[in-house]
C-alpha atoms as a PDB file:
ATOM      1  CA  UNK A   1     -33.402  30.626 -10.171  1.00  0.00           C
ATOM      2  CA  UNK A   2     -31.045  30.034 -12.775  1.00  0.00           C
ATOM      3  CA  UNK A   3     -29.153  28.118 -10.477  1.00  0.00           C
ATOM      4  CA  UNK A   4     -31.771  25.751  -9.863  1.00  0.00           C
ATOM      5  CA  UNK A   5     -32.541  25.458 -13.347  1.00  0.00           C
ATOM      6  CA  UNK A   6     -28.837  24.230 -14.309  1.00  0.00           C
ATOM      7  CA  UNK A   7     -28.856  21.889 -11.753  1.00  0.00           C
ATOM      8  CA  UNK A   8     -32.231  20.393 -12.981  1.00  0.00           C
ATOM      9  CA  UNK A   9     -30.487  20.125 -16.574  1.00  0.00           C
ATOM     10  CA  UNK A  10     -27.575  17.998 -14.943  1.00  0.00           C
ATOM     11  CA  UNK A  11     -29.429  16.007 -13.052  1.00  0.00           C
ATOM     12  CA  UNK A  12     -31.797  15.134 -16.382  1.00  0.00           C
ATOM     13  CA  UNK A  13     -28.066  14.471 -18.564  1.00  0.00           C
ATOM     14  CA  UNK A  14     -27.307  11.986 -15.737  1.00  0.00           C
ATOM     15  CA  UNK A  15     -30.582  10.872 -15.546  1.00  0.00           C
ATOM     16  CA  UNK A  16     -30.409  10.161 -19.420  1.00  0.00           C
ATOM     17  CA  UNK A  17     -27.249   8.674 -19.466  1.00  0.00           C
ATOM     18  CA  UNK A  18     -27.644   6.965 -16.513  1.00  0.00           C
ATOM     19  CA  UNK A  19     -30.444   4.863 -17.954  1.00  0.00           C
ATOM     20  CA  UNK A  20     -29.011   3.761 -21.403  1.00  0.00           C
ATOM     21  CA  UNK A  21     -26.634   0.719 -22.136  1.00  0.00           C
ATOM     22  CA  UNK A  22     -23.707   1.210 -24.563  1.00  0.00           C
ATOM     23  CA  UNK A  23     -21.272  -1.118 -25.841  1.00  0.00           C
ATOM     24  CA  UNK A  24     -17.340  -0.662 -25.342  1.00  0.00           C
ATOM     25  CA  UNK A  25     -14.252  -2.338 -25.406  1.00  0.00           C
ATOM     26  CA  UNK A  26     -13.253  -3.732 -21.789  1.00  0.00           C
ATOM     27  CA  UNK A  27      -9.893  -5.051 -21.080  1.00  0.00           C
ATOM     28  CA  UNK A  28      -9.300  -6.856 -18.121  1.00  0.00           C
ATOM     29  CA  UNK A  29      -6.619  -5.927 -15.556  1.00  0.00           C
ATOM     30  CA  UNK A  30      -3.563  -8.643 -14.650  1.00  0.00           C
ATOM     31  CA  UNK A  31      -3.841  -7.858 -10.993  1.00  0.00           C
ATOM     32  CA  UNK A  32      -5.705  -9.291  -7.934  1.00  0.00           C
ATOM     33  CA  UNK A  33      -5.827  -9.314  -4.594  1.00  0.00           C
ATOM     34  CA  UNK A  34      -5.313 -12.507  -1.859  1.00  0.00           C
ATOM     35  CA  UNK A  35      -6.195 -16.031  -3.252  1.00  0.00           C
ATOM     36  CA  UNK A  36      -9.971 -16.975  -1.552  1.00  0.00           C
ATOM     37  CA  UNK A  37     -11.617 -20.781  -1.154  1.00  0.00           C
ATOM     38  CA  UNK A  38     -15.191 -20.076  -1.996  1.00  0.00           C
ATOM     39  CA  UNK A  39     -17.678 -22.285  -1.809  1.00  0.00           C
ATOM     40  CA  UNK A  40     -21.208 -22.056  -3.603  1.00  0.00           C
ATOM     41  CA  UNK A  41     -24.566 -23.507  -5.331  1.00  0.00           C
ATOM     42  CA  UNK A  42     -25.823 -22.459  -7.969  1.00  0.00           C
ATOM     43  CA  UNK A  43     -29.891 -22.442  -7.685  1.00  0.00           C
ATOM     44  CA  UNK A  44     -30.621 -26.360  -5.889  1.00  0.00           C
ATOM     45  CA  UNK A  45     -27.387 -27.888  -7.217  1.00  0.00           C
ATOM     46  CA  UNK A  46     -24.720 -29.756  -4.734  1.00  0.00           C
ATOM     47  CA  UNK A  47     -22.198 -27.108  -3.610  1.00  0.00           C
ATOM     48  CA  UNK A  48     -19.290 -26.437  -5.314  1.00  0.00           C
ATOM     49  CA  UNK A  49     -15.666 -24.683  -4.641  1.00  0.00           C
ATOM     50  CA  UNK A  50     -13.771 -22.853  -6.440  1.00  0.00           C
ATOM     51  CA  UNK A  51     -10.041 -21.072  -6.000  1.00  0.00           C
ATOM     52  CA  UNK A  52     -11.188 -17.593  -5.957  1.00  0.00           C
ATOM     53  CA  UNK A  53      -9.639 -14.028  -5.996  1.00  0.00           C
ATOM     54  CA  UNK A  54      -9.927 -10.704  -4.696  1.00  0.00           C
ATOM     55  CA  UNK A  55     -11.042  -7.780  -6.439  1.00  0.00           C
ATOM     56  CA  UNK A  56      -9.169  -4.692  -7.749  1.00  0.00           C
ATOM     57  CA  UNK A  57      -8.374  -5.675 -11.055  1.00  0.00           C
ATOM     58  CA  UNK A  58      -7.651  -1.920 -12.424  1.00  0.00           C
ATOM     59  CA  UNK A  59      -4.628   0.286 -12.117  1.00  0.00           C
ATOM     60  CA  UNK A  60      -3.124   2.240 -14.472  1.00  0.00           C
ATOM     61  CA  UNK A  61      -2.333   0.426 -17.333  1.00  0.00           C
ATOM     62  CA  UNK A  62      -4.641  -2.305 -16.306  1.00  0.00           C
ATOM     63  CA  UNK A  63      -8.249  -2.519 -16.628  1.00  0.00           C
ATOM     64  CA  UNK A  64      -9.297  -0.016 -19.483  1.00  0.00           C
ATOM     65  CA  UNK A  65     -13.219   0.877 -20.901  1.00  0.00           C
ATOM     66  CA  UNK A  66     -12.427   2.369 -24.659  1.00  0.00           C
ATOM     67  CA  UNK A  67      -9.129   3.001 -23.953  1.00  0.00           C
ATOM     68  CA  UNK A  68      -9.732   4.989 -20.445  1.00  0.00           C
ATOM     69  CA  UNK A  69      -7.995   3.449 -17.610  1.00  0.00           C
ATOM     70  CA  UNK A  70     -10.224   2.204 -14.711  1.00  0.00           C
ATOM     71  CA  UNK A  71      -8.283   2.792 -11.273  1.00  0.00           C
ATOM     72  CA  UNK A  72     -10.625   0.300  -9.602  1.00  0.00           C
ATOM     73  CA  UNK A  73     -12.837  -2.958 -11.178  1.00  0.00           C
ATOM     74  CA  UNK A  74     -14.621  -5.235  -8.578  1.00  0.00           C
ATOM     75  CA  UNK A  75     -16.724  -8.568  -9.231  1.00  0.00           C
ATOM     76  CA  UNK A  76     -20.154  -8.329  -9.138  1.00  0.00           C
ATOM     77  CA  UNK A  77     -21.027 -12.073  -9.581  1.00  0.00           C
ATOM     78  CA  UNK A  78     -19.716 -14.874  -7.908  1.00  0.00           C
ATOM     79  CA  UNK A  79     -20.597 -17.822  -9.980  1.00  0.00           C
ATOM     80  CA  UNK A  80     -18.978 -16.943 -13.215  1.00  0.00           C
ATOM     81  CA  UNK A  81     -14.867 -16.647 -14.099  1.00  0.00           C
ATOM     82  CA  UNK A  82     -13.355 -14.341 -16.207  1.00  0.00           C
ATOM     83  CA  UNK A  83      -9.528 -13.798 -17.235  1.00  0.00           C
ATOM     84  CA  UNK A  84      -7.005 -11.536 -16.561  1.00  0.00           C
ATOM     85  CA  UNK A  85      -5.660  -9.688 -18.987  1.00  0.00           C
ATOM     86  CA  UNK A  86      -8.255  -9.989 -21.749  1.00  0.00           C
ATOM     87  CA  UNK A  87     -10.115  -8.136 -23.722  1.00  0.00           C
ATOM     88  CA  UNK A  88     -14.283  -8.191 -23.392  1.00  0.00           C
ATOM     89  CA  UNK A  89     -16.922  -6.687 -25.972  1.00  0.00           C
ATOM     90  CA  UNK A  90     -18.760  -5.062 -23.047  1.00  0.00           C
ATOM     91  CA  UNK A  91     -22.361  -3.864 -22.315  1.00  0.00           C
ATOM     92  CA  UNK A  92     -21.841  -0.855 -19.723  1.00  0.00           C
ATOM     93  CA  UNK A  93     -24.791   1.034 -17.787  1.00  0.00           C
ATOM     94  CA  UNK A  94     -24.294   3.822 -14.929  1.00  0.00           C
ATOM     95  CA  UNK A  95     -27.558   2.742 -13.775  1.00  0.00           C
ATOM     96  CA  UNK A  96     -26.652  -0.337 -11.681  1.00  0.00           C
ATOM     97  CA  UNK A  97     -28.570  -2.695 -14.273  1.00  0.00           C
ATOM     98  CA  UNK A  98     -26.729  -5.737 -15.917  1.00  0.00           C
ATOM     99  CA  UNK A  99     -28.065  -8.152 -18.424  1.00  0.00           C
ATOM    100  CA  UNK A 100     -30.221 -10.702 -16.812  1.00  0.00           C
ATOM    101  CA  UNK A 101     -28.890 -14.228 -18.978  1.00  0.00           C
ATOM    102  CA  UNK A 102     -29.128 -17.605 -17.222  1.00  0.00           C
ATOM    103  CA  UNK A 103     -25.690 -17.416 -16.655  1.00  0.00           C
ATOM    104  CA  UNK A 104     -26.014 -14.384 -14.554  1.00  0.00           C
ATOM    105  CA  UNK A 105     -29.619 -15.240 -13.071  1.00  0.00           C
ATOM    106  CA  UNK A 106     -28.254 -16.381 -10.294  1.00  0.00           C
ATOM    107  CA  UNK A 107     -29.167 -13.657  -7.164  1.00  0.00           C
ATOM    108  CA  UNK A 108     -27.092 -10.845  -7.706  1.00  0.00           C
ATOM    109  CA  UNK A 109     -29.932  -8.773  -9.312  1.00  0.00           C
ATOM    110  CA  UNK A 110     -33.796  -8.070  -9.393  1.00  0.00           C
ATOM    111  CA  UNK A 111     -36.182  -9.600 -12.386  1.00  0.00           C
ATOM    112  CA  UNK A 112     -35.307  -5.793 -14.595  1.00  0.00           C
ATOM    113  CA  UNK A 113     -31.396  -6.557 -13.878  1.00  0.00           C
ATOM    114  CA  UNK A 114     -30.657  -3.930 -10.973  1.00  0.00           C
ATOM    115  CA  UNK A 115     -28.003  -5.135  -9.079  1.00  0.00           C
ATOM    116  CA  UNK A 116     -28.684  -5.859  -5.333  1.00  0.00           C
ATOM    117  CA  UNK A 117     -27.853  -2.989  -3.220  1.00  0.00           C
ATOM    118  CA  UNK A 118     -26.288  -1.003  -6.087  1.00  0.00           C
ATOM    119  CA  UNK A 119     -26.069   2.092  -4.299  1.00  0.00           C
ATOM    120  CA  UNK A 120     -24.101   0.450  -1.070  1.00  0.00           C
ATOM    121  CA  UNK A 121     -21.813  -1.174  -3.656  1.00  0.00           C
ATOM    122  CA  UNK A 122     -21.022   2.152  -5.355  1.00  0.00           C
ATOM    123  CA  UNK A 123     -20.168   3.700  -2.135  1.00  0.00           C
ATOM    124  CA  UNK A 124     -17.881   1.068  -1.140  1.00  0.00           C
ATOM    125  CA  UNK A 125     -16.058   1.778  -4.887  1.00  0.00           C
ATOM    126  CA  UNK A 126     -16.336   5.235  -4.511  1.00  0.00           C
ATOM    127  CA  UNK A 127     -15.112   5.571  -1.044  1.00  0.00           C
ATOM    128  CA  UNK A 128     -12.943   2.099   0.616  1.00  0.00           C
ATOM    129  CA  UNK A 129     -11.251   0.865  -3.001  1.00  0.00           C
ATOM    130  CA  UNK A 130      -8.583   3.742  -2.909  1.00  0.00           C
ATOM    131  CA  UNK A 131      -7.379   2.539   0.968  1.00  0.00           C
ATOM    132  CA  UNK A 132      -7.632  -1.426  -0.519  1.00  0.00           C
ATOM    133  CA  UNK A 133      -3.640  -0.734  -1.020  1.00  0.00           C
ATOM    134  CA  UNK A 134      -3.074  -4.317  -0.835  1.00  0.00           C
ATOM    135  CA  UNK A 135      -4.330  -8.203  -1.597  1.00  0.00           C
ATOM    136  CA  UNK A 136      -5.950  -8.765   1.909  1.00  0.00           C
ATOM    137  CA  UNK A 137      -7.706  -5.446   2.037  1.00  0.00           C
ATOM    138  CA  UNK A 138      -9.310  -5.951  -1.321  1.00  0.00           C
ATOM    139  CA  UNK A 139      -9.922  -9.456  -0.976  1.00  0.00           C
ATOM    140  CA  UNK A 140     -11.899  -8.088   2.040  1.00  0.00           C
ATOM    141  CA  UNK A 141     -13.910  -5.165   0.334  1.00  0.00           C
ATOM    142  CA  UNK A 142     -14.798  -7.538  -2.391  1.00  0.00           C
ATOM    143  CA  UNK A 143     -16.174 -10.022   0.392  1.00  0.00           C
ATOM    144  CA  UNK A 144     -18.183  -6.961   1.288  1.00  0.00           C
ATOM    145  CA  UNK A 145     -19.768  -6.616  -1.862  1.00  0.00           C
ATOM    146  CA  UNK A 146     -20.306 -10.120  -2.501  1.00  0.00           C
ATOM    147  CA  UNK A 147     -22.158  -9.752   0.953  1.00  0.00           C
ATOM    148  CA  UNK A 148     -24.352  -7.124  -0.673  1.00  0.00           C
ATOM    149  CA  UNK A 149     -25.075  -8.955  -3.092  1.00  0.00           C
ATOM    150  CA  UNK A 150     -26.114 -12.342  -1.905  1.00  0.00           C
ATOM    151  CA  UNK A 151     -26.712 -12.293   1.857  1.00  0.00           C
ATOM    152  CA  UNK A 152     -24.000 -12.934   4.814  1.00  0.00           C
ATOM    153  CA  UNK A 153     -21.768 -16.002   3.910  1.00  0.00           C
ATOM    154  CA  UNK A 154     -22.727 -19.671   5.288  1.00  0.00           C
ATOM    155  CA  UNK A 155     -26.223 -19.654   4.765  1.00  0.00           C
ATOM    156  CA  UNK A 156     -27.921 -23.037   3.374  1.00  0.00           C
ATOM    157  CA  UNK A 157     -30.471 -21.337   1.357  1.00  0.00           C
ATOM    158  CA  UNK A 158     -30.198 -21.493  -3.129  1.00  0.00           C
ATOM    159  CA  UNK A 159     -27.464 -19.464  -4.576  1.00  0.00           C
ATOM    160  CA  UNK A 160     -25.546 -19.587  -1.100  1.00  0.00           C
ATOM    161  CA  UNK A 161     -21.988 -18.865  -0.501  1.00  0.00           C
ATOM    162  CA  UNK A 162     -18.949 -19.164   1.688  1.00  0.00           C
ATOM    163  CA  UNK A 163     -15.223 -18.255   1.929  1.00  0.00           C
ATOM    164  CA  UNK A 164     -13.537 -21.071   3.682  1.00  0.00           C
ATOM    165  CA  UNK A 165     -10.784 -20.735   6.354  1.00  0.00           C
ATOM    166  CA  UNK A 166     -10.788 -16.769   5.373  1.00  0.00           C
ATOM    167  CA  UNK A 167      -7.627 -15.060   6.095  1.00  0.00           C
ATOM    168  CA  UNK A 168      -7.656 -13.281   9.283  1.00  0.00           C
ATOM    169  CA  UNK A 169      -6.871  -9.532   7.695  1.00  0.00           C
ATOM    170  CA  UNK A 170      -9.523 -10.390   5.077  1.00  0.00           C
ATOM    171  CA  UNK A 171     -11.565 -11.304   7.615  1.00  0.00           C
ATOM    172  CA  UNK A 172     -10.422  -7.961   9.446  1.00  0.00           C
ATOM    173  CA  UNK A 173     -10.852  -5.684   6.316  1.00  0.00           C
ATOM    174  CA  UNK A 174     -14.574  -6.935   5.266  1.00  0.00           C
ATOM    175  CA  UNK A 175     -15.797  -6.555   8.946  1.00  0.00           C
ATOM    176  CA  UNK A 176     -14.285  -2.596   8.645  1.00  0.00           C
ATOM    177  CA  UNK A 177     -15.487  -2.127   5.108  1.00  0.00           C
ATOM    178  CA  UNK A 178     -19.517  -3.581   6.578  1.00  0.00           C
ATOM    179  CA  UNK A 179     -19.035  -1.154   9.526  1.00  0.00           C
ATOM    180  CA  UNK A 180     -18.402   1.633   7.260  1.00  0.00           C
ATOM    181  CA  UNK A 181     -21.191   1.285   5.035  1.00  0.00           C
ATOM    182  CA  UNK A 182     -23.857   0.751   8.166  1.00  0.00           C
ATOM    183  CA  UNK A 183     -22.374   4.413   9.484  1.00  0.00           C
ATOM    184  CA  UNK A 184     -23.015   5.674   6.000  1.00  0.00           C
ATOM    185  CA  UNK A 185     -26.397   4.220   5.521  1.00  0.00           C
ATOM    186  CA  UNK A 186     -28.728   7.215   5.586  1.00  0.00           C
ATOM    187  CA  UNK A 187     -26.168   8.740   3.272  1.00  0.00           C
ATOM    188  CA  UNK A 188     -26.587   5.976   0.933  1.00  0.00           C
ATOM    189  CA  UNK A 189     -30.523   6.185   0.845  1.00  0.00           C
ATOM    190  CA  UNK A 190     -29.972   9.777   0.127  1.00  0.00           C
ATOM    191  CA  UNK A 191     -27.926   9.611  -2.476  1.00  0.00           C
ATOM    192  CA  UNK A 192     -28.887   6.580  -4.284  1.00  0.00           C
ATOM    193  CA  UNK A 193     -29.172   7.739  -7.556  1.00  0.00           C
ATOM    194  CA  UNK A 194     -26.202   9.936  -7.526  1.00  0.00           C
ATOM    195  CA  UNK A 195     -23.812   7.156  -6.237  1.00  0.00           C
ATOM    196  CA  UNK A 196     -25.495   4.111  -8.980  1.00  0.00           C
ATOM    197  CA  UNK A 197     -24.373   6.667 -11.322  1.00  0.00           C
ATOM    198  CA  UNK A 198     -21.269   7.302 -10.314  1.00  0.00           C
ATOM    199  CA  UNK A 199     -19.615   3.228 -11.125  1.00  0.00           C
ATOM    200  CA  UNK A 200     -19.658   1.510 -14.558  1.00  0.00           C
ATOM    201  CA  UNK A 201     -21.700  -1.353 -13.841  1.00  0.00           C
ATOM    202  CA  UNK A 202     -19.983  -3.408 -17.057  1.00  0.00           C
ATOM    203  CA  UNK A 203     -20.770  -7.080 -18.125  1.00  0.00           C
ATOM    204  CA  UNK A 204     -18.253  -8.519 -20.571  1.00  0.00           C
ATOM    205  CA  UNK A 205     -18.894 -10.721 -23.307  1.00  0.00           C
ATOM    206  CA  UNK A 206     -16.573 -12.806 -25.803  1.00  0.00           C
ATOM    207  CA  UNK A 207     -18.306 -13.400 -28.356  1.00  0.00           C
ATOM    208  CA  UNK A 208     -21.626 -15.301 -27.709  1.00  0.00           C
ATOM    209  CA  UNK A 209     -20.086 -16.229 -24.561  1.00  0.00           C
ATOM    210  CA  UNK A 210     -20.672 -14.234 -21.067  1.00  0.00           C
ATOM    211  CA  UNK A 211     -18.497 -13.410 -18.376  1.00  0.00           C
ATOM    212  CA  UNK A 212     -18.338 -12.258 -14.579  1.00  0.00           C
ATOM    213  CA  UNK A 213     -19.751  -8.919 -13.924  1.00  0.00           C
ATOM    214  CA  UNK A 214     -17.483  -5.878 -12.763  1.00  0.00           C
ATOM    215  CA  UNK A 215     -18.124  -2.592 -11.338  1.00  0.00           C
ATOM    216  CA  UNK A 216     -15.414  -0.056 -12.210  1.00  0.00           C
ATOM    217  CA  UNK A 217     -14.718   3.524 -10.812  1.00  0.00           C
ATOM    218  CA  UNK A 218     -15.543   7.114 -11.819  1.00  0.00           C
ATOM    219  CA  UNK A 219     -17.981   7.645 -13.955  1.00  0.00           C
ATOM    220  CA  UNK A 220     -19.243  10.880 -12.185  1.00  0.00           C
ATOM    221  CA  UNK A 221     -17.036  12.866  -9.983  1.00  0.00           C
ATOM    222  CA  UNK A 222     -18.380  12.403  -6.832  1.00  0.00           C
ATOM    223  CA  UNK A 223     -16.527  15.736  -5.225  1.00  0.00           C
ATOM    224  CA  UNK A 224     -19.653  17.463  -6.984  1.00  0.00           C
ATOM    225  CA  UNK A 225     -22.128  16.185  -4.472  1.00  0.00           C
ATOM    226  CA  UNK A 226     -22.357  17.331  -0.654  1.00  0.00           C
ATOM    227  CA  UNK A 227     -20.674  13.893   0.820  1.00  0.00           C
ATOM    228  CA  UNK A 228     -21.034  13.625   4.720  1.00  0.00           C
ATOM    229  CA  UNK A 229     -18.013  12.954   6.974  1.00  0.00           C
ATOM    230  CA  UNK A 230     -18.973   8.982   6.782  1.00  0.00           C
ATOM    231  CA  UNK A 231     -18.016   8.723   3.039  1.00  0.00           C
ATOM    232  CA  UNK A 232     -14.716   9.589   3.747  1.00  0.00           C
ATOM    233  CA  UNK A 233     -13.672   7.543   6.510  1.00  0.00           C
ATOM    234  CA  UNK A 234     -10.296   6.150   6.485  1.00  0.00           C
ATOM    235  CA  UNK A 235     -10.118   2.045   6.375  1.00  0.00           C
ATOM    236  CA  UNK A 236      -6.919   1.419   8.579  1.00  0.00           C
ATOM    237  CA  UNK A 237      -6.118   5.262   9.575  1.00  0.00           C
ATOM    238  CA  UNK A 238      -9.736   6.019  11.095  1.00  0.00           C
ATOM    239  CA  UNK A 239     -10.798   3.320  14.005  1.00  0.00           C
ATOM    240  CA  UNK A 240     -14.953   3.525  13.435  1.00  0.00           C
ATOM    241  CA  UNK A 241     -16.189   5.997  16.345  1.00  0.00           C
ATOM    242  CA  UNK A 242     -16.810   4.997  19.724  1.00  0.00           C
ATOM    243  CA  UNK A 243     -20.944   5.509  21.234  1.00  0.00           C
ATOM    244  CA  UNK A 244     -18.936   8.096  23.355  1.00  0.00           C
ATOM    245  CA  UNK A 245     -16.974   9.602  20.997  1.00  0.00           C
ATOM    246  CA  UNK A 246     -20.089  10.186  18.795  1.00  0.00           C
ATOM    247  CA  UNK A 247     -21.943  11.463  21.840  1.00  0.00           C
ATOM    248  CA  UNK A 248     -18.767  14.131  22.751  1.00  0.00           C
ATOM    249  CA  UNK A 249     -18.832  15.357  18.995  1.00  0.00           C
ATOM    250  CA  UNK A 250     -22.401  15.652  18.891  1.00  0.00           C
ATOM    251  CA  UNK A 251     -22.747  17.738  22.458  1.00  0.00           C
ATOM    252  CA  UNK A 252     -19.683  20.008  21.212  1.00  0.00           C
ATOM    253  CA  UNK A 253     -21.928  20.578  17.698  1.00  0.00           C
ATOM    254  CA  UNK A 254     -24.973  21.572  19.763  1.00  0.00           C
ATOM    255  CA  UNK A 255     -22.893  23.929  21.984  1.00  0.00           C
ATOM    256  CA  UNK A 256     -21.532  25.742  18.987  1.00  0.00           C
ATOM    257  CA  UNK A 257     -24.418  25.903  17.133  1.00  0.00           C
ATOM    258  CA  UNK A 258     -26.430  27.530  20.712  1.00  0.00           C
ATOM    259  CA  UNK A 259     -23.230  29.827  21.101  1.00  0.00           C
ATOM    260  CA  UNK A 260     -23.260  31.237  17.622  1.00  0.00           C
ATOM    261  CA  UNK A 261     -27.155  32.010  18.199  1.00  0.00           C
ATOM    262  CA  UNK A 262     -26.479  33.858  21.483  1.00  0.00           C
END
């Protein structure tokens, strides 16, 4: 009982500070991953195209939140730059919400500010941004998020987006990072809160001015919650399992579990 009754009382603290907004000091890292052609609209204007980058724009001794170093920071809006290097007066959430300005209003969140698919873009922080080890592979998880967050690339509708003659291992490395999260799906819905909570979901401002918005890592220690086998995967040391494979692993499960009840 009194084990159930701490557990309530930490999930109310990150409840609580899940839901408030706080300002800090966010300085942006000075690295990023493979240059990317993107092309866009904004609402029903013509299309435009911009040089792009990758994400992964933390590090030690890069991206920072009051002075605490952020190992990984990913883009969580396409249509707005921001530069490397400098230093943002930030509003910062753990509850996947961002501020909703007509510079940001734009697709990548609801009407109240939650980010599209928050959850799924946590997990991919949480669990592919530590095997991103280099431009191509982050280039292709932030495709993935961007994916999240508006819809496959090359559609025609408002607010539409593309990455032009994409990079074969970019290519490669979203396609994995996608696979990943559909094998972790039913994690994800289970965990939904727990994972939102677990990012900084930070939008920096200069001034009057507003910037892109970033997710950064580890704001909860996700070791504390009961993570399946699929939030772990390895991008590049774990090929995604075969129907048979699954199937062999499953039968061998069943077989141990009816041998340990005989």
């Amino acid at each position: 009982m009194k084990t159930k009754t701490i557990i309530q009382v930490i999930g109310l603290a990150i409840s609580l500070f899940g839901n408030s907004q706080s300002k800090a000091n966010f300085i942006m890292g000075n690295t990023y991953g493979s240059a990317m052609t993107i092309t866009y609209t904004k609402g029903n204007a013509a299309m435009q195209t911009i040089n792009g980058a990758g994400g992964n724009f933390g590090g030690i001794g890069q991206a920072s939140l009051d002075g605490k170093s952020l190992a990984y920071v990913y883009c969580i809006d396409l249509f707005d730059d921001i530069s490397l290097g400098a230093s943002y007066s930030a509003t910062v959430t753990t509850n996947g919400t961002v501020a909703q300005t007509t510079a940001h209003a734009l697709g990548n969140a609801n009407i109240n500010g939650l980010i599209n698919n928050a959850a799924a873009i946590a997990w991919l922080i949480d669990t592919q941004a530590s095997l991103a080890i280099n431009g191509n592979l982050q280039s292709g998880l932030q495709a993935a998020i961007w994916t999240e967050l508006y819809g496959p690339m090359g559609g025609s509708a408002p607010n539409s987006w593309n990455i032009v003659g994409m990079a074969l291992p970019i290519q490669q490395a979203m396609t994995a990072d996608l696979a990943y999260l559909a094998l972790a799906s039913n994690f994800i819905n289970t965990h939904s809160n727990a994972l939102i909570n677990s990012v900084y979901w930070i939008d920096p401002t200069n001034g009057s001015t507003q910037y892109q918005q970033q997710v950064g890592a580890n704001a909860v220690n996700l070791s504390l919650l009961a993570i399946n086998q699929l939030s772990t995967l390895r991008l590049g040391t774990s090929a995604i399992p075969e129907p048979e494979a699954i199937l062999m692993i499953a039968l061998g499960i069943i077989g141990f579990v009816v041998s340990r009840g005989k």
